[in-house]
Protein backbone atom coordinates (compact mmCIF):
# COMPACT_ATOMS: atom_id res chain seq x y z
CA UNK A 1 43.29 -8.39 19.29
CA UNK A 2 45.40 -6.02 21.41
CA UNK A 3 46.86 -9.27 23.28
CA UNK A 4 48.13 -10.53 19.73
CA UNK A 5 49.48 -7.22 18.90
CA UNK A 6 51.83 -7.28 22.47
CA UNK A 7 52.59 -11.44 21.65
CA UNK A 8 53.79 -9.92 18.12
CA UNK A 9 55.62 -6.92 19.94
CA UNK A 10 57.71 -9.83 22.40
CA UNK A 11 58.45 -11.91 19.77
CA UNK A 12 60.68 -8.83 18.14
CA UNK A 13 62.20 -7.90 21.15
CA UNK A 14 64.22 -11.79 21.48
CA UNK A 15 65.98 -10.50 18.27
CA UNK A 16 66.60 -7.36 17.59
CA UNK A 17 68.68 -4.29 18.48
CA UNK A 18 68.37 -1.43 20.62
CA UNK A 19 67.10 0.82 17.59
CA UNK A 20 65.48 -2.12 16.05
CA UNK A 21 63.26 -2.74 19.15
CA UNK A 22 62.26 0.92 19.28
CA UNK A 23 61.37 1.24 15.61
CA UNK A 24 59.66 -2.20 15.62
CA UNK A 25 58.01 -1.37 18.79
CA UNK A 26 56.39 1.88 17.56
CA UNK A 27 55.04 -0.22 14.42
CA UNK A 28 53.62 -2.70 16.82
CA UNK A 29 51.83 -0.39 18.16
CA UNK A 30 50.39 1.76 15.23
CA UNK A 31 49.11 -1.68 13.87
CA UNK A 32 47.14 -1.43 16.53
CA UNK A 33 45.80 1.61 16.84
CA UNK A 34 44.84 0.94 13.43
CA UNK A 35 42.81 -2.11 14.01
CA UNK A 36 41.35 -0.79 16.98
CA UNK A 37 40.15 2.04 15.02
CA UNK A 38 38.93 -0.62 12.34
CA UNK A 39 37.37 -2.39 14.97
CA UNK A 40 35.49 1.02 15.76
CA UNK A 41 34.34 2.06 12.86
CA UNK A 42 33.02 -1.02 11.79
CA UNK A 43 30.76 -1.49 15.30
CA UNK A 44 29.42 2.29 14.83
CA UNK A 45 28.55 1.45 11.28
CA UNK A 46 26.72 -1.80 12.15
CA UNK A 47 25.23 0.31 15.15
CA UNK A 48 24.15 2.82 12.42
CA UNK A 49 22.41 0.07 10.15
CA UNK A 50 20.77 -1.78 13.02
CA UNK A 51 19.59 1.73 13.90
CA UNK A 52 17.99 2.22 10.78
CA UNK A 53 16.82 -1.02 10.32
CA UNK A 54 15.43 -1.73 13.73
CA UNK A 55 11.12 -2.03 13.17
CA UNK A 56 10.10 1.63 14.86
CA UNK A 57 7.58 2.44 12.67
CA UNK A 58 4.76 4.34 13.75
CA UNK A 59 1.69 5.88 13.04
CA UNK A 60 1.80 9.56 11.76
CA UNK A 61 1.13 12.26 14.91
CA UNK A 62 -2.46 13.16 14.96
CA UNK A 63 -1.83 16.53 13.56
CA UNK A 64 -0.35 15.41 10.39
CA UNK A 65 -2.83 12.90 9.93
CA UNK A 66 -5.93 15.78 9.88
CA UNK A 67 -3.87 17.93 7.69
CA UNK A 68 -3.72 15.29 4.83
CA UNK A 69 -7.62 14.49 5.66
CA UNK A 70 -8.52 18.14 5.36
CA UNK A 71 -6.49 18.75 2.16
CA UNK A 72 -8.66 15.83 0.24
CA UNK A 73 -11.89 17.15 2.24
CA UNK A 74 -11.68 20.18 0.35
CA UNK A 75 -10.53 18.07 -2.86
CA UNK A 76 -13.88 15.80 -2.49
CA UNK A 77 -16.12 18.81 -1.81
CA UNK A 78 -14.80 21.37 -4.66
CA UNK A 79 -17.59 20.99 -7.57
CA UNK A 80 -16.16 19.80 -10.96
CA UNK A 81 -16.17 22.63 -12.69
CA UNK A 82 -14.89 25.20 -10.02
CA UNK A 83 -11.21 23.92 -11.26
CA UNK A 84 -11.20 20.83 -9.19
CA UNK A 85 -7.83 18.89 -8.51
CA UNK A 86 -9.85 15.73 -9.40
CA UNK A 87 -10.47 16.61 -12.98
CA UNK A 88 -7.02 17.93 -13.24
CA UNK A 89 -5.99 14.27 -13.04
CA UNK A 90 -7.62 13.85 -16.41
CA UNK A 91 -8.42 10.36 -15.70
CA UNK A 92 -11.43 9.30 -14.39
CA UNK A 93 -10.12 5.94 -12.90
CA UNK A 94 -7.65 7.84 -11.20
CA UNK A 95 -10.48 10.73 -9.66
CA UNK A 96 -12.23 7.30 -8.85
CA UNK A 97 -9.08 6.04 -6.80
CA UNK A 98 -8.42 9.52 -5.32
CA UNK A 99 -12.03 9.29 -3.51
CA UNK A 100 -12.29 5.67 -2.86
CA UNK A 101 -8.54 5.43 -1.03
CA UNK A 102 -9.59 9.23 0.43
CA UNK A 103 -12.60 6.96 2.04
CA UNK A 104 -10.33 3.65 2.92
CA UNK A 105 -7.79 6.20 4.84
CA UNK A 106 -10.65 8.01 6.76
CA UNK A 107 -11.58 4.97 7.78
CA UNK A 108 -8.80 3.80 9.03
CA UNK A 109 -8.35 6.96 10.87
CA UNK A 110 -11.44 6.60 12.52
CA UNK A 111 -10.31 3.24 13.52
CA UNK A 112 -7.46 4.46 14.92
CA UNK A 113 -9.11 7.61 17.11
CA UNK A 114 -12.54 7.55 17.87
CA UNK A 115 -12.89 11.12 18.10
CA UNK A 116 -12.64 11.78 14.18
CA UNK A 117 -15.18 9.08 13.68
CA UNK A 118 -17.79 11.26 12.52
CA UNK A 119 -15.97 13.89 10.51
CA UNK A 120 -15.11 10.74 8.94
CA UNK A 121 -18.57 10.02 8.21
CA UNK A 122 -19.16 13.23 6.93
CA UNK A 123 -16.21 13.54 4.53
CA UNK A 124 -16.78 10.00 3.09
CA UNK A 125 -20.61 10.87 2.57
CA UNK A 126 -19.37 13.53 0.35
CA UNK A 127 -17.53 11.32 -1.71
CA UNK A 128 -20.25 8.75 -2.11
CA UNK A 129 -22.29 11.20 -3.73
CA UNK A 130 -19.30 12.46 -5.85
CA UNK A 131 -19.33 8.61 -7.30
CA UNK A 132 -22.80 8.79 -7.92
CA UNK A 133 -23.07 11.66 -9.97
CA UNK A 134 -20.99 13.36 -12.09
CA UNK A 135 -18.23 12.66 -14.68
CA UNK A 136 -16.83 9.59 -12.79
CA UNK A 137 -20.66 7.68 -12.94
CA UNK A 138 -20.58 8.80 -16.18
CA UNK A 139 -17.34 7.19 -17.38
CA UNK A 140 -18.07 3.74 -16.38
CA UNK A 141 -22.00 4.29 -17.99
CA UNK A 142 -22.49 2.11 -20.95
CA UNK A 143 -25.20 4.67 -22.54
CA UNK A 144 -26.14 1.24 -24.95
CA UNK A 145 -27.76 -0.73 -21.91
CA UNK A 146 -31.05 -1.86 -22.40
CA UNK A 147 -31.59 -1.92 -18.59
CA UNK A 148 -30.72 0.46 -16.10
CA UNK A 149 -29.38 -2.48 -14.10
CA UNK A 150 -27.25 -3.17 -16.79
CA UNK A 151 -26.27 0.24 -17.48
CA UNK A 152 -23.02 -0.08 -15.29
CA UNK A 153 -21.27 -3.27 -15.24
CA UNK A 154 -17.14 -2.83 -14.49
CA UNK A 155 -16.12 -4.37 -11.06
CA UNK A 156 -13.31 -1.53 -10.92
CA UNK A 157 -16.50 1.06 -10.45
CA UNK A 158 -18.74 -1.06 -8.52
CA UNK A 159 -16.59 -2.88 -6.12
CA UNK A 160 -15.06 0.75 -5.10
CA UNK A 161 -18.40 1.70 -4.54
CA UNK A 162 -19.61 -1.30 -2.46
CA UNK A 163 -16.78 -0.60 -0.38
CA UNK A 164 -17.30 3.07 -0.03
CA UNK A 165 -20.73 2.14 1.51
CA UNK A 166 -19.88 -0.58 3.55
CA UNK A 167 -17.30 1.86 5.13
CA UNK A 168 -19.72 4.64 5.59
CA UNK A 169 -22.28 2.20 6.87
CA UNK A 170 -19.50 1.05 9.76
CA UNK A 171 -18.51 4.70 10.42
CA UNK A 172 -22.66 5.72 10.62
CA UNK A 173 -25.04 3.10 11.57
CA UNK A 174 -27.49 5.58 10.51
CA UNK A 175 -26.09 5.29 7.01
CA UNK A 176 -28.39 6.74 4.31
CA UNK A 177 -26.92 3.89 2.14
CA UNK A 178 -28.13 0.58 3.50
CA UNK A 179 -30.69 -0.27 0.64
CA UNK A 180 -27.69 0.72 -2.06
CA UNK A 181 -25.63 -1.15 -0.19
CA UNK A 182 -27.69 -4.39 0.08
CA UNK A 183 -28.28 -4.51 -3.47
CA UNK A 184 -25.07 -4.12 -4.80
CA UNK A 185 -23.68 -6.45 -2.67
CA UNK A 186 -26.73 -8.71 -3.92
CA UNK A 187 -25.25 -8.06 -7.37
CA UNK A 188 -21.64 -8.23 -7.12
CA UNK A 189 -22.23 -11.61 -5.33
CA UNK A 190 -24.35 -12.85 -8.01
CA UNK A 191 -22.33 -11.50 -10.82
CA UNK A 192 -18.68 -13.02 -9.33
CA UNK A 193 -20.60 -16.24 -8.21
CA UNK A 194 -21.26 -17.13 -12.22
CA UNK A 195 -18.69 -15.21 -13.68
CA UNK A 196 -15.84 -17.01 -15.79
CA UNK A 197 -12.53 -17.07 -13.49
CA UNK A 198 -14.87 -15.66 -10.76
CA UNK A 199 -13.47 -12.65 -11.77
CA UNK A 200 -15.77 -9.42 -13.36
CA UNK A 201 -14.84 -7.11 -16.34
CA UNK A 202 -13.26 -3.41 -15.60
CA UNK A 203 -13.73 -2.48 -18.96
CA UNK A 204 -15.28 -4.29 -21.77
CA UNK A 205 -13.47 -7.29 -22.33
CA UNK A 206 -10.38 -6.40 -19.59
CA UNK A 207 -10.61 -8.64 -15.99
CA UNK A 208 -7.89 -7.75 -13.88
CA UNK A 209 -7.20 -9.86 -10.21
CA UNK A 210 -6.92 -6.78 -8.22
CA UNK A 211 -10.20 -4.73 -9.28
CA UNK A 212 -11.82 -7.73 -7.67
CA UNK A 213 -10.14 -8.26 -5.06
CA UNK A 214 -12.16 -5.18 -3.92
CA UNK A 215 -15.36 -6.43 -4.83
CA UNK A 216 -14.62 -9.30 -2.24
CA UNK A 217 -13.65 -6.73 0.38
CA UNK A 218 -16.61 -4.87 0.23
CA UNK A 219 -18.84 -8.37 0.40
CA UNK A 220 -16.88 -9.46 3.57
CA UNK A 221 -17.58 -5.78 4.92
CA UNK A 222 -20.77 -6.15 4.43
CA UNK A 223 -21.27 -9.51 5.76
CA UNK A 224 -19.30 -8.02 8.87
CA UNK A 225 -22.08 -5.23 9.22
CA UNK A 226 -25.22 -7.45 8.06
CA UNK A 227 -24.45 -11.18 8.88
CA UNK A 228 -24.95 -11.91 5.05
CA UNK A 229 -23.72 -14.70 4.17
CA UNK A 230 -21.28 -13.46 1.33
CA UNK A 231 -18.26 -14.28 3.92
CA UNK A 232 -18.32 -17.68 2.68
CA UNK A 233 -18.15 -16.84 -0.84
CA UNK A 234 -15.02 -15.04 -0.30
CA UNK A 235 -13.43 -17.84 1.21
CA UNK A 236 -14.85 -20.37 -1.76
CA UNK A 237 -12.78 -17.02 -3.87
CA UNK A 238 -9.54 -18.00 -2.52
CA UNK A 239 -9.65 -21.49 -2.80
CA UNK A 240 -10.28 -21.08 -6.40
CA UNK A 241 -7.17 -18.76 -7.11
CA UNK A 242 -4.59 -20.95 -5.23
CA UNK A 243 -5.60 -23.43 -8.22
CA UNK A 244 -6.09 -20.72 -10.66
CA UNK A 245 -5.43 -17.35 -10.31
CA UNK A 246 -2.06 -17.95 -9.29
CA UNK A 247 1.48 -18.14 -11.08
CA UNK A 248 2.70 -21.35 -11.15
CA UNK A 249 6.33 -20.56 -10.57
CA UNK A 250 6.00 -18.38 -7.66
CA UNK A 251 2.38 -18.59 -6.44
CA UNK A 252 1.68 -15.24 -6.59
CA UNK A 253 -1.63 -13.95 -7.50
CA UNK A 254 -1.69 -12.97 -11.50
CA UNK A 255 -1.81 -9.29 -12.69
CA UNK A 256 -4.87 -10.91 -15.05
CA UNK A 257 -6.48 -14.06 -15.70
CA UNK A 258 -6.71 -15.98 -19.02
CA UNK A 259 -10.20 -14.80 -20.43
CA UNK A 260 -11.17 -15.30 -24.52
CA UNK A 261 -10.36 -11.91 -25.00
CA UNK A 262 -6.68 -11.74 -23.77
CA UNK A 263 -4.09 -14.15 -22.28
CA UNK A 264 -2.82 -14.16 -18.81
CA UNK A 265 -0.43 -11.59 -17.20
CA UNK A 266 1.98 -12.51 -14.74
CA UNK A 267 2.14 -10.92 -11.58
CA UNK A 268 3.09 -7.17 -11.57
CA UNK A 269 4.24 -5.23 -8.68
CA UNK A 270 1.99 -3.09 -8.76
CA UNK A 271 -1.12 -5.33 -8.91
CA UNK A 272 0.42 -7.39 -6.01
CA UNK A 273 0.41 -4.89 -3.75
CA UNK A 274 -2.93 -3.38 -4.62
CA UNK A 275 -4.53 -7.09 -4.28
CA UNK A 276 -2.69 -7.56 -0.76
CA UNK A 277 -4.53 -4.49 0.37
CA UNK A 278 -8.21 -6.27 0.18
CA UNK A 279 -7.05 -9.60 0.72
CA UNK A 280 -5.94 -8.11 4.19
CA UNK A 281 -9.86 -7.35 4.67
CA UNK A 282 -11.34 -10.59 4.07
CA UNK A 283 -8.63 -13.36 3.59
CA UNK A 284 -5.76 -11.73 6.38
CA UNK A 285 -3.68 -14.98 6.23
CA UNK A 286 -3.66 -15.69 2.33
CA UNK A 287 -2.61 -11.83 2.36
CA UNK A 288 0.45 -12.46 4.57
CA UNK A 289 1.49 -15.31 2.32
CA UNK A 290 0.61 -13.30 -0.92
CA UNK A 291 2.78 -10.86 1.33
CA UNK A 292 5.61 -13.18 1.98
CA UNK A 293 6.13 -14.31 -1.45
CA UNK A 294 5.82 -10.76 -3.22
CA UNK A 295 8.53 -9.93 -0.86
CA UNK A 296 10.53 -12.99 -1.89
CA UNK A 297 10.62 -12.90 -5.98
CA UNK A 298 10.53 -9.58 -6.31
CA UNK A 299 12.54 -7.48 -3.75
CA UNK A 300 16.49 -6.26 -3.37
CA UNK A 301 17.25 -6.01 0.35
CA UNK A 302 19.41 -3.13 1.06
CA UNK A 303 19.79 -2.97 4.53
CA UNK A 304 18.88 -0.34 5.33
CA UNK A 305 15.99 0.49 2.41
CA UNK A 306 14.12 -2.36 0.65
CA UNK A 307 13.04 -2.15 -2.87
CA UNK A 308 10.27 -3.51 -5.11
CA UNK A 309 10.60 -4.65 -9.03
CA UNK A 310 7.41 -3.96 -10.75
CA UNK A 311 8.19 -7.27 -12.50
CA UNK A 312 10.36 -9.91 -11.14
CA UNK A 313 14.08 -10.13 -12.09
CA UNK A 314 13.49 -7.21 -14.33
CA UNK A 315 15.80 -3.90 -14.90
CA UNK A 316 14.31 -1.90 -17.06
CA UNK A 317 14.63 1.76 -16.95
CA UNK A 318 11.89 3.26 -19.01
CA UNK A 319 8.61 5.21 -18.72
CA UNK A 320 6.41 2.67 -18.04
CA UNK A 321 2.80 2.53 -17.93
CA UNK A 322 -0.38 3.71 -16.49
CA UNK A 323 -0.30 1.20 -13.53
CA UNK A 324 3.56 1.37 -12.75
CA UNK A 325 4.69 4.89 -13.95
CA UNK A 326 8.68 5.52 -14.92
CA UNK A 327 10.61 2.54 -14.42
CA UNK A 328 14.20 3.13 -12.50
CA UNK A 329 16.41 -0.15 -13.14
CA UNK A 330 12.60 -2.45 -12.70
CA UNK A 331 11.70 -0.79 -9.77
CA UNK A 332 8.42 1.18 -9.89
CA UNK A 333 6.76 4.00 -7.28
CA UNK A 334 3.91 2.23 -7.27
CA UNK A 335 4.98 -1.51 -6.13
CA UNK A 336 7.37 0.43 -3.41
CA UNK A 337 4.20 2.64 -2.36
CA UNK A 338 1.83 -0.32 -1.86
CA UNK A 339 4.42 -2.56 -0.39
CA UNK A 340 4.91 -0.27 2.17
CA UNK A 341 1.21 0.07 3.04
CA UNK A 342 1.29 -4.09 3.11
CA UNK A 343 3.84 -3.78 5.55
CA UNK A 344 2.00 -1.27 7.84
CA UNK A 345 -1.59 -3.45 7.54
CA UNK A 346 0.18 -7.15 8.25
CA UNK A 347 3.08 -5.15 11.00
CA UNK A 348 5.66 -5.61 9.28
CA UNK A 349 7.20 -2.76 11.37
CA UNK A 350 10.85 -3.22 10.51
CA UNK A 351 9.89 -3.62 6.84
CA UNK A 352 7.90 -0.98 7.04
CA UNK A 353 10.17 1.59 8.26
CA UNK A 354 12.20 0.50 4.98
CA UNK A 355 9.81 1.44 2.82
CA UNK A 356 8.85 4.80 4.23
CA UNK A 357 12.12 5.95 3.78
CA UNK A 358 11.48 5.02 0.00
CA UNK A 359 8.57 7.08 0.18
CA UNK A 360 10.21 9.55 1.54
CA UNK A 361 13.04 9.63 -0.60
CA UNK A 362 11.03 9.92 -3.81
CA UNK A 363 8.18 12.63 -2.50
CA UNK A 364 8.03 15.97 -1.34
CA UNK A 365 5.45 17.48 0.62
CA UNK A 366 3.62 20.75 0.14
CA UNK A 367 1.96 22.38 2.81
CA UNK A 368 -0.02 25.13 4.01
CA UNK A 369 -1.45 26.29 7.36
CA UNK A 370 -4.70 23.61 7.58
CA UNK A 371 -3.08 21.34 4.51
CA UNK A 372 -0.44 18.56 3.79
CA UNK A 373 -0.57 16.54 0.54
CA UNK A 374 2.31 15.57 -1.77
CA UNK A 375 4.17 15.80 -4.85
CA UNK A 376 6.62 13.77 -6.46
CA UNK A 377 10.25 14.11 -6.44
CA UNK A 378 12.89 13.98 -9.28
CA UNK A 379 9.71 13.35 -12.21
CA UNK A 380 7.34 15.76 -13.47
CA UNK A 381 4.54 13.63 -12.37
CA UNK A 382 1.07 14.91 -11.03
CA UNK A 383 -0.72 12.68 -9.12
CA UNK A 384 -1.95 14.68 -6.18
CA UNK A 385 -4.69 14.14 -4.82
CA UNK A 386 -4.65 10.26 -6.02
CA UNK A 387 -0.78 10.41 -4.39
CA UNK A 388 -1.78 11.43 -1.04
CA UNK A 389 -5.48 9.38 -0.80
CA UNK A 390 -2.85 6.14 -1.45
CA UNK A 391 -0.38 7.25 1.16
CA UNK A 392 -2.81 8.18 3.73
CA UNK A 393 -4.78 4.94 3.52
CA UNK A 394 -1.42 2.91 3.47
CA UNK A 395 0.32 4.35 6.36
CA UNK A 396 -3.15 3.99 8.65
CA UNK A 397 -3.73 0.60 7.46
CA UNK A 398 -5.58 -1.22 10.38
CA UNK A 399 -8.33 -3.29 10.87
CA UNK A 400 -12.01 -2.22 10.23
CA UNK A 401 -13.11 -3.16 13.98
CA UNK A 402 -17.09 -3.34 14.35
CA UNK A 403 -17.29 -2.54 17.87
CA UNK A 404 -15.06 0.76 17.83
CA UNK A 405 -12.58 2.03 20.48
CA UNK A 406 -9.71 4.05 20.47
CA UNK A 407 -6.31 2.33 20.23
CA UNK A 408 -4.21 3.43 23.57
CA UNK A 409 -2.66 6.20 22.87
CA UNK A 410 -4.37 7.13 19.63
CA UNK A 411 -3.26 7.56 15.74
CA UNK A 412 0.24 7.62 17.03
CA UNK A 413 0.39 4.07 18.83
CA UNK A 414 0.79 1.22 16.60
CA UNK A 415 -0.93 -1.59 17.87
């Protein structure tokens, strides 16, 4: 550049007059200053977005981590009545999430540093009992069964539980819970195996793809722990929805299935990114394409952030609904939230540095001296302690390792 700028400045001087060649040399040379400076500015701004996109993503420090764990400790061992944050929610899917994901993210801390292994046990065996008594049992009770067998039934319930168990069985191989555990994973397998759609009811006459996409989990866990042979199922599972569970457009897993009751849903954001969670546990490569894809039909690439639709090619701004909240231009808290913990589990780092800013952006944290959990920024929305249980589970994500040692390093190394 600067040699074009002196072959420009020559050219002037063949023709022009003492004054001329002054003035036209002092233009020569602002032009290029000013390019130079162009030239500048536009390598520190790519500088700044390669900065902020490059994949350094890591693991929360250690101390963080136990402050989130001990804020839902005290959540999962408050009774219900003595004003607990779980019945605040009002929702007893959503107290049901808050302990389940509170269990996934202990796990996964435990994983990560041996050492809180068995205050991991301890906090998830308090939650196992929470989700066998109490108002959450009693929500997904049908009073009308004529068995107690029967008396529960939704996959959303059971699968969580299953899970739950499996995890505390891997954290303690004392577990209190291996005869519960066995049987339900008897059942679930039994149930899925001859259900239509191999796919289980969350509610009476409602089958959604993602509430059994735990259920599978927590029979590959426990085939992991036991040797059972429910491993194979899940793979027989996956075969099946490539044919038909899947969108045919975009091969994404559907939001729900076709059933007599209700028609199929296409895929949601939402419900993708909840699915790709368990798939990571027991079908890690159909998760990275599930991965792959959600990432293709239904995410804006910003450079520097990355953003999820809750439906593909959609922009509505609105409130939403129970699974994807308020709606900004199609893009949901939610599908962003999840996405981000699909990025952490499958190491996605770069994409996953995206997405935490997202996070970021749209919470705010509220601490204490032994506590961090969060709130959520911009909407009146309260979702703690279901907010935090999601984001501490999807920014540990890792895999459930049998034969346990801590990652070099600890919580803070990614692997």
């Amino acid at each position: 550049m600067t040699r074009h700028c002196f072959c420009f400045a020559n050219r002037l001087r063949h023709h022009a007059t003492p004054t001329q060649l002054l003035l036209s040399g002092s233009g020569a040379s602002y032009t290029c200053m000013k390019r130079k400076a162009a030239l500048v500015f536009m390598a520190l701004l790519l500088g700044l977005m390669v900065a902020f996109s490059w994949p350094t993503y890591h693991y929360p420090a250690p101390a963080e981590l136990y402050r989130k764990a001990h804020y839902l400790e005290r959540v999962i061992r408050t009774p219900e009545g003595d004003a607990s944050e779980l019945t605040a929610l009002g929702n007893a899917e959503w107290a049901l999430f808050s302990l389940s994901y509170s269990v996934y993210a202990f796990t996964n801390m435990a994983q990560l540093d041996a050492g809180f292994r068995g205050e991991a046990a301890q906090y998830t065996q308090l939650a196992i009992a929470k989700m066998l008594s109490g108002s959450i049992a009693q929500a997904f009770r049908n009073p009308a069964a004529a068995t107690a067998a029967d008396s529960v039934t939704s996959v959303l319930y059971l699968g969580h539980l299953n899970l739950m168990l499996g995890c505390h069985r891997l954290l303690d191989p004392a577990s209190p819970f291996h005869a519960l555990h066995d049987s339900l994973s008897a059942t679930l397998h039994r149930r899925l195996a001859a259900a239509p759609n191999h796919c289980l009811e969350s509610y009476p006459e409602g089958v959604w793809v993602p509430d059994n996409t735990v259920a599978l989990a927590s029979l590959q866990l426990h085939s992991d722990l036991t040797g059972s042979p429910y491993r194979a199922f899940c793979q027989q599972w996956v075969a099946y929805a490539r044919q038909h569970l899947a969108d045919s457009a975009t091969g994404l897993l559907l939001s729900r299935p076709a059933t007599r009751h209700h028609a199929a849903e296409e895929p949601r954001g939402s419900h993708l990114g909840w699915s790709i969670f368990f798939l990571y546990r027991f079908a890690p490569a159909y998760a990275a394409e599930q991965y792959r894809l959600y990432q293709q039909h239904f995410s804006t690439n910003f450079g520097v952030l990355r953003l999820y639709h809750e439906r593909a090619g959609s922009y509505e701004t609105s409130e939403g609904d129970v699974d994807s909240g308020p709606l900004i231009l199609g893009y949901s808290i939610p599908a962003n939230a999840f996405a981000f913990g699909n990025a952490v589990a499958l190491r996605d780092w770069r994409n996953a540095l995206r997405l935490r800013r997202v996070v970021s952006f749209g919470s705010r944290t509220i601490e204490t001296a032994d506590e961090l959990h969060y709130g959520v920024r911009f909407v009146d929305l309260s979702v703690s302690p279901l907010a935090e249980a999601l984001l501490l589970h999807a920014e540990t994500m890792t895999p459930w390792r049998l034969s346990q040692t801590a990652i070099p390093g600890g919580i803070a190394t990614k692997n």
